[in-house]
Protein backbone atom coordinates (compact mmCIF):
# COMPACT_ATOMS: atom_id res chain seq x y z
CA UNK A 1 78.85 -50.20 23.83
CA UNK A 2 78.79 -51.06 27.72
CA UNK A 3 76.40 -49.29 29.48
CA UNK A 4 75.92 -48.50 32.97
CA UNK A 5 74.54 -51.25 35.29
CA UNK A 6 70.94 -50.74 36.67
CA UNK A 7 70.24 -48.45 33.75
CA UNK A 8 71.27 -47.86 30.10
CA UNK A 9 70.79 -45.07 27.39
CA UNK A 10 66.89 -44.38 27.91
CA UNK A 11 66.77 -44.54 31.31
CA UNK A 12 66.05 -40.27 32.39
CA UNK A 13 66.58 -41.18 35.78
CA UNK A 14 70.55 -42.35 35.52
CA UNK A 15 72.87 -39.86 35.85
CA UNK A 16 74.12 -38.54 32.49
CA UNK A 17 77.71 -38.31 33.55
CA UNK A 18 79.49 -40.52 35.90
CA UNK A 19 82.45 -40.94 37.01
CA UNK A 20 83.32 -44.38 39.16
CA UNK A 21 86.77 -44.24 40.94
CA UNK A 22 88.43 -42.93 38.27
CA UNK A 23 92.54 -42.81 38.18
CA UNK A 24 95.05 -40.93 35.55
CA UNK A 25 98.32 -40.09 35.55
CA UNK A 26 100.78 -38.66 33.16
CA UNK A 27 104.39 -40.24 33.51
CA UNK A 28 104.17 -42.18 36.75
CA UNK A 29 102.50 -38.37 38.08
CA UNK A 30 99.11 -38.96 39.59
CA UNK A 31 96.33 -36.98 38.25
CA UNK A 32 92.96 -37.92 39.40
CA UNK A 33 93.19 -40.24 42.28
CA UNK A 34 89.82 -42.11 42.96
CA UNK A 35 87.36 -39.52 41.60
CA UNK A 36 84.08 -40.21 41.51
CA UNK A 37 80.97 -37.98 40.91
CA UNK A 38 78.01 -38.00 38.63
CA UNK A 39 75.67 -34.52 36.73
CA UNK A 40 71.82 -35.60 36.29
CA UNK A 41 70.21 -34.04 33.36
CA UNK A 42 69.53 -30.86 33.13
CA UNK A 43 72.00 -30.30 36.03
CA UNK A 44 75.10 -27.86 36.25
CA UNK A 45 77.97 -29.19 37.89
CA UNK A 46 81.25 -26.83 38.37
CA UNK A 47 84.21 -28.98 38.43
CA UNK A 48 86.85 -26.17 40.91
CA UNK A 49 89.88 -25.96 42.37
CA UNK A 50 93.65 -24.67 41.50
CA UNK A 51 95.48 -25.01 38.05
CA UNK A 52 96.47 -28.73 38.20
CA UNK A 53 94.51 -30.61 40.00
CA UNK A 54 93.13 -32.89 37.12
CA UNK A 55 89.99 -30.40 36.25
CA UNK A 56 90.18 -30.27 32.39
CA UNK A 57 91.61 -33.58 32.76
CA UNK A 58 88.16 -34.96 33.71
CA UNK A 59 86.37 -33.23 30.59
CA UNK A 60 88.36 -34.76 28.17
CA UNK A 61 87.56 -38.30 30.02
CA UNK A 62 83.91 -37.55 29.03
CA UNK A 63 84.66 -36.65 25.59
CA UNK A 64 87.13 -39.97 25.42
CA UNK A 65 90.20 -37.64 24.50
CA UNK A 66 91.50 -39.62 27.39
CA UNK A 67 90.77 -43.09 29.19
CA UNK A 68 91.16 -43.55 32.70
CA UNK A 69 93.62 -46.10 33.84
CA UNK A 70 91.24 -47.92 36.45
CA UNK A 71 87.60 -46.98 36.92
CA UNK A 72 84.70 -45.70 34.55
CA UNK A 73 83.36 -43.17 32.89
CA UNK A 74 79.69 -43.26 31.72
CA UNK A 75 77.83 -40.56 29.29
CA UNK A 76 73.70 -41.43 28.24
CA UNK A 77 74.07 -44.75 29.91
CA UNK A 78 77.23 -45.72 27.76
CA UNK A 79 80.66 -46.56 29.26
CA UNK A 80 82.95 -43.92 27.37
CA UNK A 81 85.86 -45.37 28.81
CA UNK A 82 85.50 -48.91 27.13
CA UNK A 83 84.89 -47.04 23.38
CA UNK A 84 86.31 -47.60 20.19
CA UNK A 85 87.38 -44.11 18.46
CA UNK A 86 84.49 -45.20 16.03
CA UNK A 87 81.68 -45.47 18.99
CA UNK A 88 82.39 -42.59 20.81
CA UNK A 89 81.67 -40.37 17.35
CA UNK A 90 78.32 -40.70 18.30
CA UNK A 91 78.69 -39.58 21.92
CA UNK A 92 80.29 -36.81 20.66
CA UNK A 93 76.98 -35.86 19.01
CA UNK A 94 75.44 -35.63 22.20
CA UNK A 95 78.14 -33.24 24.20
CA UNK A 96 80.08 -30.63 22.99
CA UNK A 97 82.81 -28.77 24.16
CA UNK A 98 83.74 -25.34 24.77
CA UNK A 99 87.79 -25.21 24.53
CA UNK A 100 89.28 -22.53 26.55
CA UNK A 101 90.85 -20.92 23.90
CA UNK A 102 87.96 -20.97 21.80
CA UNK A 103 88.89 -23.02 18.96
CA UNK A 104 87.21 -20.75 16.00
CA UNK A 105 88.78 -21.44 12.46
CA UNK A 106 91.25 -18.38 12.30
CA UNK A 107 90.23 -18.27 8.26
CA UNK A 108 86.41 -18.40 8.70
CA UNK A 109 84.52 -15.85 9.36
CA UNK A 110 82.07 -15.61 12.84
CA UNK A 111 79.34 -17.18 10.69
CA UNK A 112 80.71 -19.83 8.95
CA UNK A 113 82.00 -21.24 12.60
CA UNK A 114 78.52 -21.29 14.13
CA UNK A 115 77.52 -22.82 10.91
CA UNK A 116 79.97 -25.26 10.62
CA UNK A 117 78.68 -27.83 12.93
CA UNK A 118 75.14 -27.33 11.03
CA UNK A 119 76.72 -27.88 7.82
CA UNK A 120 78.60 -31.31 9.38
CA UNK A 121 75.58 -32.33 9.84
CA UNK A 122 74.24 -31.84 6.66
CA UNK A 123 77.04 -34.12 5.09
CA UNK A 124 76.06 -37.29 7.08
CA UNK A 125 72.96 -37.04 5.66
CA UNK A 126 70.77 -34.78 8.19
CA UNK A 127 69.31 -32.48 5.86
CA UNK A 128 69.12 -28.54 6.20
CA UNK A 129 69.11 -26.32 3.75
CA UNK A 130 71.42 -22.82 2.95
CA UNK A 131 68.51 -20.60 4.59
CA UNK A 132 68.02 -22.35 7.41
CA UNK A 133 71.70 -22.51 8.19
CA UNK A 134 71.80 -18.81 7.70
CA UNK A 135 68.43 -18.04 10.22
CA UNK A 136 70.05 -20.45 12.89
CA UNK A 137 73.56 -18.96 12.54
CA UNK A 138 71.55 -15.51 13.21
CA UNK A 139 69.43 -17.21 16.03
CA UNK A 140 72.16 -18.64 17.82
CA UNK A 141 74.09 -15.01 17.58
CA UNK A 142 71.65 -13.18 18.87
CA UNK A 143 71.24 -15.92 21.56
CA UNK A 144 74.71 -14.84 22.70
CA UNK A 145 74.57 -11.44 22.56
CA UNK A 146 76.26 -10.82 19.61
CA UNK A 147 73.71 -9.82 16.41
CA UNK A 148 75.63 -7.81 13.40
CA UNK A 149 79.17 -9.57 13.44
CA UNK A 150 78.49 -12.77 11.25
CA UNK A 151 80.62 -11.04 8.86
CA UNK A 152 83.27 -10.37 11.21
CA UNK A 153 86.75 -12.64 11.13
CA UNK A 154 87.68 -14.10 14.32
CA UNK A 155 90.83 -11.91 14.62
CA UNK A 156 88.48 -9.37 14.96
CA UNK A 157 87.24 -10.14 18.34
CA UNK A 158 87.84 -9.57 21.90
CA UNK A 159 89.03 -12.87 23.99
CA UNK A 160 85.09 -12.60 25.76
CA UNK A 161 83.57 -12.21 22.33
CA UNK A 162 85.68 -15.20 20.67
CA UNK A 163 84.01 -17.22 23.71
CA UNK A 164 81.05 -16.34 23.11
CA UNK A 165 80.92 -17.08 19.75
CA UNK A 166 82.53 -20.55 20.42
CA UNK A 167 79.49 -21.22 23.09
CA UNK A 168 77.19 -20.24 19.65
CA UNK A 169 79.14 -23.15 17.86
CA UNK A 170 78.68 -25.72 20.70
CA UNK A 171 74.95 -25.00 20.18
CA UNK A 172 74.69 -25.36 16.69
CA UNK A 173 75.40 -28.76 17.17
CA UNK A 174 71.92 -29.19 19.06
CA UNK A 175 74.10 -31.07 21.95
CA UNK A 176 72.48 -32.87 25.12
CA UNK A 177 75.39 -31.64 27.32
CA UNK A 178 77.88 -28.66 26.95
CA UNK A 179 81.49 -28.58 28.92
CA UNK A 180 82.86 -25.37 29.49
CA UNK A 181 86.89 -25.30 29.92
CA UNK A 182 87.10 -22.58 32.13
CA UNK A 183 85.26 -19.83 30.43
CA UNK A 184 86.57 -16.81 32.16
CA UNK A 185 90.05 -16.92 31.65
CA UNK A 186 92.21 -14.19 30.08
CA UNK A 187 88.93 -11.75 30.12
CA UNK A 188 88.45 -9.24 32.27
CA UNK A 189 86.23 -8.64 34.95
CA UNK A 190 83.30 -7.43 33.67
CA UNK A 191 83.64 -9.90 30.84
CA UNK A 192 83.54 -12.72 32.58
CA UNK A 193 80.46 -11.31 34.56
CA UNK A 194 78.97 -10.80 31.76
CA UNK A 195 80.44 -14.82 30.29
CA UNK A 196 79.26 -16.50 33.77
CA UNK A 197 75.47 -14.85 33.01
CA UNK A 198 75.22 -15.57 29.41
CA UNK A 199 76.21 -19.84 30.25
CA UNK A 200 73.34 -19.34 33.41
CA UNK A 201 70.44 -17.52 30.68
CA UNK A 202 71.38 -20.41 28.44
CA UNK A 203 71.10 -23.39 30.72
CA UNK A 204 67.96 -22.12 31.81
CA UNK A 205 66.51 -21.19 28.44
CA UNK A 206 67.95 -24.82 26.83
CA UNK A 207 68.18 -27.13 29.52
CA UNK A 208 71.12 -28.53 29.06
CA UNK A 209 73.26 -30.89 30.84
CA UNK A 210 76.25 -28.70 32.07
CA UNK A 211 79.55 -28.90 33.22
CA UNK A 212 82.04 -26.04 34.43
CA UNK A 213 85.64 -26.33 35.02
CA UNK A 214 86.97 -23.32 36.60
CA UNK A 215 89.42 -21.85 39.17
CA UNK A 216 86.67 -18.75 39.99
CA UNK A 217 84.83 -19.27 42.92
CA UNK A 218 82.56 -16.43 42.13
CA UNK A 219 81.98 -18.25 39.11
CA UNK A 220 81.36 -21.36 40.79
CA UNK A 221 78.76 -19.69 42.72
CA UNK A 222 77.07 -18.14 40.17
CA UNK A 223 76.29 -21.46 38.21
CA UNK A 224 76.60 -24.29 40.24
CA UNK A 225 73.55 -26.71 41.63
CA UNK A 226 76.31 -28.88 42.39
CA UNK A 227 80.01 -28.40 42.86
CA UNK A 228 83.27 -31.17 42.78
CA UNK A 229 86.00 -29.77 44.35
CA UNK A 230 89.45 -31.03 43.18
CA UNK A 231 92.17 -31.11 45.52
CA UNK A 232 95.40 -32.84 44.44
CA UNK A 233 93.46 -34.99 42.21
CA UNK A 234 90.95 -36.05 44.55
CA UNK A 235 87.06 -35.26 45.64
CA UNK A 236 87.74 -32.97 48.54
CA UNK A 237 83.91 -31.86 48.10
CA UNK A 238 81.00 -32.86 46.35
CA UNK A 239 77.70 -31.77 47.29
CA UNK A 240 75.10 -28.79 46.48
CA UNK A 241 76.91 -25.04 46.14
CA UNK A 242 75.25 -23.75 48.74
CA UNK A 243 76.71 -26.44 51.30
CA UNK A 244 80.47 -25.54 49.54
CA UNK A 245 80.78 -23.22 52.91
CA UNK A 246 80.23 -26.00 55.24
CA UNK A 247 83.66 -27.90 53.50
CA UNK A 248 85.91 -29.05 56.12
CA UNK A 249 88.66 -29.39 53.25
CA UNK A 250 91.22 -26.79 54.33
CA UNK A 251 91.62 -25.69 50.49
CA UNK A 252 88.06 -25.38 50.35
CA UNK A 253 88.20 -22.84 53.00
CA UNK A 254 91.40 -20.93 51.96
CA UNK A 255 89.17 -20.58 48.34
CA UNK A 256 86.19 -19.71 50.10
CA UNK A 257 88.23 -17.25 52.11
CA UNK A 258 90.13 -15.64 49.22
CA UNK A 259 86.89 -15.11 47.55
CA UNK A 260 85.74 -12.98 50.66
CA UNK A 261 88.26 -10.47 50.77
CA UNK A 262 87.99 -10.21 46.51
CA UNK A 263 84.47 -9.62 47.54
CA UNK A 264 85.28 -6.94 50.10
CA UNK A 265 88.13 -5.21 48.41
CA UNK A 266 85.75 -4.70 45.25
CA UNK A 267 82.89 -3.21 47.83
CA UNK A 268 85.84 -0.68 49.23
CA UNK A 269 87.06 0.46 45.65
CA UNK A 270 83.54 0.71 44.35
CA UNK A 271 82.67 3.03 47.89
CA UNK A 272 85.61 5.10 47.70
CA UNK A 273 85.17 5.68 43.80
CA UNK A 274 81.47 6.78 44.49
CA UNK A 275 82.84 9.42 46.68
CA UNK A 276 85.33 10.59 44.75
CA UNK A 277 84.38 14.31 43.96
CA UNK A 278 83.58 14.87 39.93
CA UNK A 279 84.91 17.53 38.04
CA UNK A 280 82.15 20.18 37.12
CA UNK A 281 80.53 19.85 33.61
């Protein structure tokens, strides 16, 4: 495995992820055009911008679904982008992924997918026994909100509720890093309030190295330290959240602005709906 230059695997003041002038296209399309960024441990980065610009295309780089066509890509030290399908099993140990759609075995039940990854591990030799599977599958439920459905199919769920059981999953694999591909979609408002502050309660309760792609800028806000704007497949921004303001980009300011007058139009509709008369009891 290559690892990084200057530091390597062990070294806790590296980056964990890094990106170094990464480029990807799809059919002679450009994707990501010279991207380059990096998320310290123990640091949430939010990966923004509109459908298309290359956001969930930089996630699967760090899981080594895809390799860049010039540049590099470094997770724990190691270059992911110079892996064998064999090495980067092991990488995949350390970060997990939370698909958009959730990826929950249709034909297991809500338990047996937040067990699953415990019970992987179990086969390659990393002992646990059936109780302890069952008191972490309750642990990690209850962790997400979500005591008394174990028994529950996935079919049973609401879209927010399938997430959150999927975030349960990516835990049960005791990962260094999660990757969330953009959480909030398809649920409704109040769900994905309700998404955004269960990912911030865990990555201060765990830790863990974060990453958030999403189009929500209210989102963004809510999570970031850090936020890499995407524009076109480049870095329009990169810097702390609360500097995303100061962006010169003009996307970055038509997002910023759009998010304004969502903020305002919910503060009218909440004001008018307070002083709506109610009808006697």
């Amino acid at each position: 495995m290559g690892s990084m230059s200057g530091s390597g695997p062990n070294n806790p003041e590296s980056p964990y992820i890094q990106f170094v002038h990464v480029y990807k296209g799809f059919a002679e399309e450009p994707v990501l055009q010279d991207v380059s960024f990096e998320v310290h441990r123990g640091e949430m980065v939010v990966v923004l911008g509109k459908s298309g610009v290359g956001k969930s295309v930089t996630l699967k780089h760090i899981m080594g679904f895809l390799q860049p066509d010039a540049g590099q890509v470094f997770v724990a030290g190691f270059e992911v982008s110079k892996m064998s399908e064999e090495e980067l099993f092991a990488v995949r140990r350390r970060v997990t992924m939370v698909f958009q759609s959730g990826a929950l075995f249709d034909s297991l039940t809500v338990g047996e997918n937040v067990a699953y990854p415990l019970r992987e591990r179990a086969e390659h030799g990393l002992a646990i026994d059936e109780d302890a599977i069952q008191a972490r599958v309750g642990e990690l439920l209850a962790m997400v909100e979500l005591e008394g459905v174990s028994e529950l199919m996935p079919s049973d769920l609401s879209t927010g509720m399938k997430r959150a059981v999927a975030i349960a999953r990516a835990l049960a694999a005791e990962p260094e890093a999660v990757l969330y591909d953009e959480p909030t979609t398809m649920v409704d408002p109040l769900m994905a309030q309700t998404i955004g502050e269960l990912i911030l309660k865990l990555k201060r309760k765990t830790g863990l190295t974060s990453v958030v792609v999403t189009h929500d800028m209210k989102l963004a806000r809510k999570l970031a330290d850090r936020v890499v704007f995407l524009v076109d497949g480049r870095v329009a921004f990169f810097g702390p959240a609360d500097k995303l303001d100061e962006a010169e980009e003009p996307m970055v300011q038509a997002f910023i602005w759009l998010d304004e007058v969502s903020l305002l139009k919910s503060s009218r509709e909440s004001k008018v709906e307070s002083q709506e008369p109610r009808a006697d009891t």
